[in-house]
C-alpha atoms as a PDB file:
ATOM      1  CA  UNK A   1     128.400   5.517-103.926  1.00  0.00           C
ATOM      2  CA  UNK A   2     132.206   5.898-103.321  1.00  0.00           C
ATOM      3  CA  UNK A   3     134.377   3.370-103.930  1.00  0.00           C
ATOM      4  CA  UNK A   4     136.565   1.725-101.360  1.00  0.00           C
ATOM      5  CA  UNK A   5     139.796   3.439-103.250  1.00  0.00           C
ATOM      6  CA  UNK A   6     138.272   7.211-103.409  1.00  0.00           C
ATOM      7  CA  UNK A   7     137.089   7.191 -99.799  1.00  0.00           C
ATOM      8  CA  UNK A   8     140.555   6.255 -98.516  1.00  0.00           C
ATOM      9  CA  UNK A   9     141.863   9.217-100.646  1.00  0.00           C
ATOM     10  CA  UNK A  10     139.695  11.504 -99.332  1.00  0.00           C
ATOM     11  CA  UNK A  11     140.502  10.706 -95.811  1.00  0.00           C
ATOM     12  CA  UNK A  12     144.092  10.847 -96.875  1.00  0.00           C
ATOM     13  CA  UNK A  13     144.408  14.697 -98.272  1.00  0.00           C
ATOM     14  CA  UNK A  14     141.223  15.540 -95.591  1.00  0.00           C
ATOM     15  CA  UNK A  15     144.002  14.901 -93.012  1.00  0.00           C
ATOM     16  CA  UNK A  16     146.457  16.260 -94.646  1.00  0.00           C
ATOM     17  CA  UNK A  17     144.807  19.300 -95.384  1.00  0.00           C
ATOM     18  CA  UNK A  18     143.445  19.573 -92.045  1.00  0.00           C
ATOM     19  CA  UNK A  19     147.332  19.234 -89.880  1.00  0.00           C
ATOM     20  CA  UNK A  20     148.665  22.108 -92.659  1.00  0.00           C
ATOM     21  CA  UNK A  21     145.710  24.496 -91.619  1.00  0.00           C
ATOM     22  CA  UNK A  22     147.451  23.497 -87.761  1.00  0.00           C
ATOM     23  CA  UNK A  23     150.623  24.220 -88.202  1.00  0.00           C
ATOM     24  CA  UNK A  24     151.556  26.583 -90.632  1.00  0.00           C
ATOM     25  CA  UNK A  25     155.329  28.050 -91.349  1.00  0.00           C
ATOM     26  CA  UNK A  26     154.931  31.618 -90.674  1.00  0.00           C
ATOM     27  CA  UNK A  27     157.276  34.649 -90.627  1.00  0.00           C
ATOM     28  CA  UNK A  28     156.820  37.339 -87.723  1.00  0.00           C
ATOM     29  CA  UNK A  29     158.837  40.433 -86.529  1.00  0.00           C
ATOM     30  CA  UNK A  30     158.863  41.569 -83.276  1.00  0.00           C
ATOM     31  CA  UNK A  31     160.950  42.085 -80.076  1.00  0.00           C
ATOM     32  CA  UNK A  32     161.885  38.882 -78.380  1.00  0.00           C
ATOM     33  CA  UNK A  33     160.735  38.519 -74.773  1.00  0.00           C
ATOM     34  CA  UNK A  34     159.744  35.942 -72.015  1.00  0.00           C
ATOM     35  CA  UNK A  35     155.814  35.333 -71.825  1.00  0.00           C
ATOM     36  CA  UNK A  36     155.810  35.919 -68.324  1.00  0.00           C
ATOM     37  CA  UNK A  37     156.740  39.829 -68.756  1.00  0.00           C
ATOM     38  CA  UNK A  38     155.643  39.975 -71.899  1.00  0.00           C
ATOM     39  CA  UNK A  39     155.444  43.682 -73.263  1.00  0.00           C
ATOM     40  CA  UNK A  40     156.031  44.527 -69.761  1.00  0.00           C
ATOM     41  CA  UNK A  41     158.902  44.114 -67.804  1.00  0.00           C
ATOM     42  CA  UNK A  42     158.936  43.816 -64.305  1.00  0.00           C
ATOM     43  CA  UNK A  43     162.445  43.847 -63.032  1.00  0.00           C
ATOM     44  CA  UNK A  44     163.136  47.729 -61.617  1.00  0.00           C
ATOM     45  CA  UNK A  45     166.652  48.438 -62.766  1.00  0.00           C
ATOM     46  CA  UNK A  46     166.869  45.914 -65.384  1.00  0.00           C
ATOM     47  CA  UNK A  47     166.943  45.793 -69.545  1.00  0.00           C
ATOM     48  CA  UNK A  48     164.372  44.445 -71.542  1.00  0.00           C
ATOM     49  CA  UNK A  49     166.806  42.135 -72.842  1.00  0.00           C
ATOM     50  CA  UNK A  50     168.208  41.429 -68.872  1.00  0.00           C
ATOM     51  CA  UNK A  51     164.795  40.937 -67.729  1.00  0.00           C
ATOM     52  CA  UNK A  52     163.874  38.451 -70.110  1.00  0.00           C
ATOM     53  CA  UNK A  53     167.104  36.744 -69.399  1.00  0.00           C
ATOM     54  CA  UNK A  54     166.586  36.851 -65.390  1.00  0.00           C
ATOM     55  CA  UNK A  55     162.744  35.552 -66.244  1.00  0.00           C
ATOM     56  CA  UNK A  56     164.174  32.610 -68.075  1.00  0.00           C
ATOM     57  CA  UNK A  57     166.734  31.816 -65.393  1.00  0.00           C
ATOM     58  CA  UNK A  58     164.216  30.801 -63.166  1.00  0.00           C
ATOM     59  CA  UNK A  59     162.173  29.094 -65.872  1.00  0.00           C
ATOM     60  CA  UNK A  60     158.839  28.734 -64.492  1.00  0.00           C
ATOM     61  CA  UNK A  61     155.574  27.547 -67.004  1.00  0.00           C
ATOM     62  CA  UNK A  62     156.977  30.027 -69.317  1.00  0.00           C
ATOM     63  CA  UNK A  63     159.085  29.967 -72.466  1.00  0.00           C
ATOM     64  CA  UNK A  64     160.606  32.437 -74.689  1.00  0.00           C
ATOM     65  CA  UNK A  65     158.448  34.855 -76.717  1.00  0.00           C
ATOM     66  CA  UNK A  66     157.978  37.668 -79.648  1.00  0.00           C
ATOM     67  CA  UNK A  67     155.787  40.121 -79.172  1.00  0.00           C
ATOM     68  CA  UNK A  68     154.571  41.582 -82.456  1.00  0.00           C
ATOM     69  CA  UNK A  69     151.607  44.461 -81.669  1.00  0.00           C
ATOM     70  CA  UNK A  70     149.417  43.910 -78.957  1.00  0.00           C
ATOM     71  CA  UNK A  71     149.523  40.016 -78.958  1.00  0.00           C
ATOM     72  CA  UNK A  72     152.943  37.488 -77.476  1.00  0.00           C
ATOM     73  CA  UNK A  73     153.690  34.375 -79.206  1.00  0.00           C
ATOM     74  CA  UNK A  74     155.266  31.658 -77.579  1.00  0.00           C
ATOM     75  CA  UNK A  75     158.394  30.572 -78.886  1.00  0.00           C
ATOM     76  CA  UNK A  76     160.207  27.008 -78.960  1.00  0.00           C
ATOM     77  CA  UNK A  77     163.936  26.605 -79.965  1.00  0.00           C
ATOM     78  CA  UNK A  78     167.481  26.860 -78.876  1.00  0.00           C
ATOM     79  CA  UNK A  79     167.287  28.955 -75.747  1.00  0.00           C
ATOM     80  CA  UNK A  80     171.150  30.356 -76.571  1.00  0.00           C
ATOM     81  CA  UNK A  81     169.787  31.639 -79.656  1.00  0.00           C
ATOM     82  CA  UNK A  82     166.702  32.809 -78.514  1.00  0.00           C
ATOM     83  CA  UNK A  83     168.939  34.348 -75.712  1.00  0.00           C
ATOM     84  CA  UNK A  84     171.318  36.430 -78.128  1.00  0.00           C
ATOM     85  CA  UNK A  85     168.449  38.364 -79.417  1.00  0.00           C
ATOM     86  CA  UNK A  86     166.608  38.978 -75.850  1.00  0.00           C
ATOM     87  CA  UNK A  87     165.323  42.359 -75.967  1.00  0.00           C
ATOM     88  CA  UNK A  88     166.043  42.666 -79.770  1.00  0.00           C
ATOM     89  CA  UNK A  89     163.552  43.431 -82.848  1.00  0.00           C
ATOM     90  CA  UNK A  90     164.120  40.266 -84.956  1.00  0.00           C
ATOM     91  CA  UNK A  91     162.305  37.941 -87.314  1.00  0.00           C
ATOM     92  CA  UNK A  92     161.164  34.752 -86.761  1.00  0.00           C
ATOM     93  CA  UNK A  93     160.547  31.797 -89.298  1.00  0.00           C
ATOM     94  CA  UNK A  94     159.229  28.691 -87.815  1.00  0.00           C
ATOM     95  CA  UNK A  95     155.563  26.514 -87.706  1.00  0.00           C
ATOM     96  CA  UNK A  96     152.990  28.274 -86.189  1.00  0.00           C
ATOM     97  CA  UNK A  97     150.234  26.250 -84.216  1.00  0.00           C
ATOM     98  CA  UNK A  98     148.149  28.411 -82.592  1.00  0.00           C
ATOM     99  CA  UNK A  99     149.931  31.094 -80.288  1.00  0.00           C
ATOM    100  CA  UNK A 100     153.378  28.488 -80.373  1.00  0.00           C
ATOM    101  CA  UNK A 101     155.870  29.063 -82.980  1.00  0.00           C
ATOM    102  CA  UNK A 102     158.856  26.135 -83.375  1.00  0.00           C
ATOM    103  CA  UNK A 103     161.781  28.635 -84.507  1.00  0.00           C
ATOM    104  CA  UNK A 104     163.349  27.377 -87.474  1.00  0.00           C
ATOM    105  CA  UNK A 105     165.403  30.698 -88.151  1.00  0.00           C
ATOM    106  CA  UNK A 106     165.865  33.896 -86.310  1.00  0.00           C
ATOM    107  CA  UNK A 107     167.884  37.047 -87.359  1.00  0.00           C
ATOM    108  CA  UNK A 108     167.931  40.668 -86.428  1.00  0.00           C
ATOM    109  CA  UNK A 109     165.275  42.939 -87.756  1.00  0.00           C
ATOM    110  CA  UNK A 110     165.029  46.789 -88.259  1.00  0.00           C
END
């Protein structure tokens, strides 16, 4: 039988064990996009880094992304930042939940 003092602590780092396996800081490379487009850009004439730009103009449901391989990631952060490196390969640091990523820091890649 547990006593009242162990079963709190086992809820306690449970939960907390549980909300790290959520959101986890990650690093990821990739080119910076709009998850709208995507990989693909759909503006005839236009950049990457113009199309993503135009795409977040008229900011519909989506946001900023990075596109690392074959799969987008959703990115949340200062949209001027995010908007210097349209169109660019850079890396992203932030806490990953699921297919989001909060940017905490974002610099040019090779």
């Amino acid at each position: 039988m547990l006593k009242p003092g162990k079963g709190v602590l086992t809820m306690v780092l449970y939960v907390i064990v549980t909300a790290s396996a959520f959101a986890a800081s990650r690093t990821l490379t990739g080119i910076v996009t709009d998850t709208m487009c995507g990989k693909k850009h759909m503006i005839a004439g236009k950049s990457d880094a113009d199309c993503t730009r135009e795409c977040m103009k008229s900011k519909g449901s989506w946001t900023y992304g990075l596109a690392v391989g074959e799969k987008v990631y959703s990115l949340s952060g200062d949209s001027k930042q995010l908007a210097s490196f349209a169109g660019k390969r850079a890396k992203v640091t932030g806490e990953q939940t699921g297919n989001n990523v909060a940017v905490q820091s974002i610099t040019s890649a090779p």
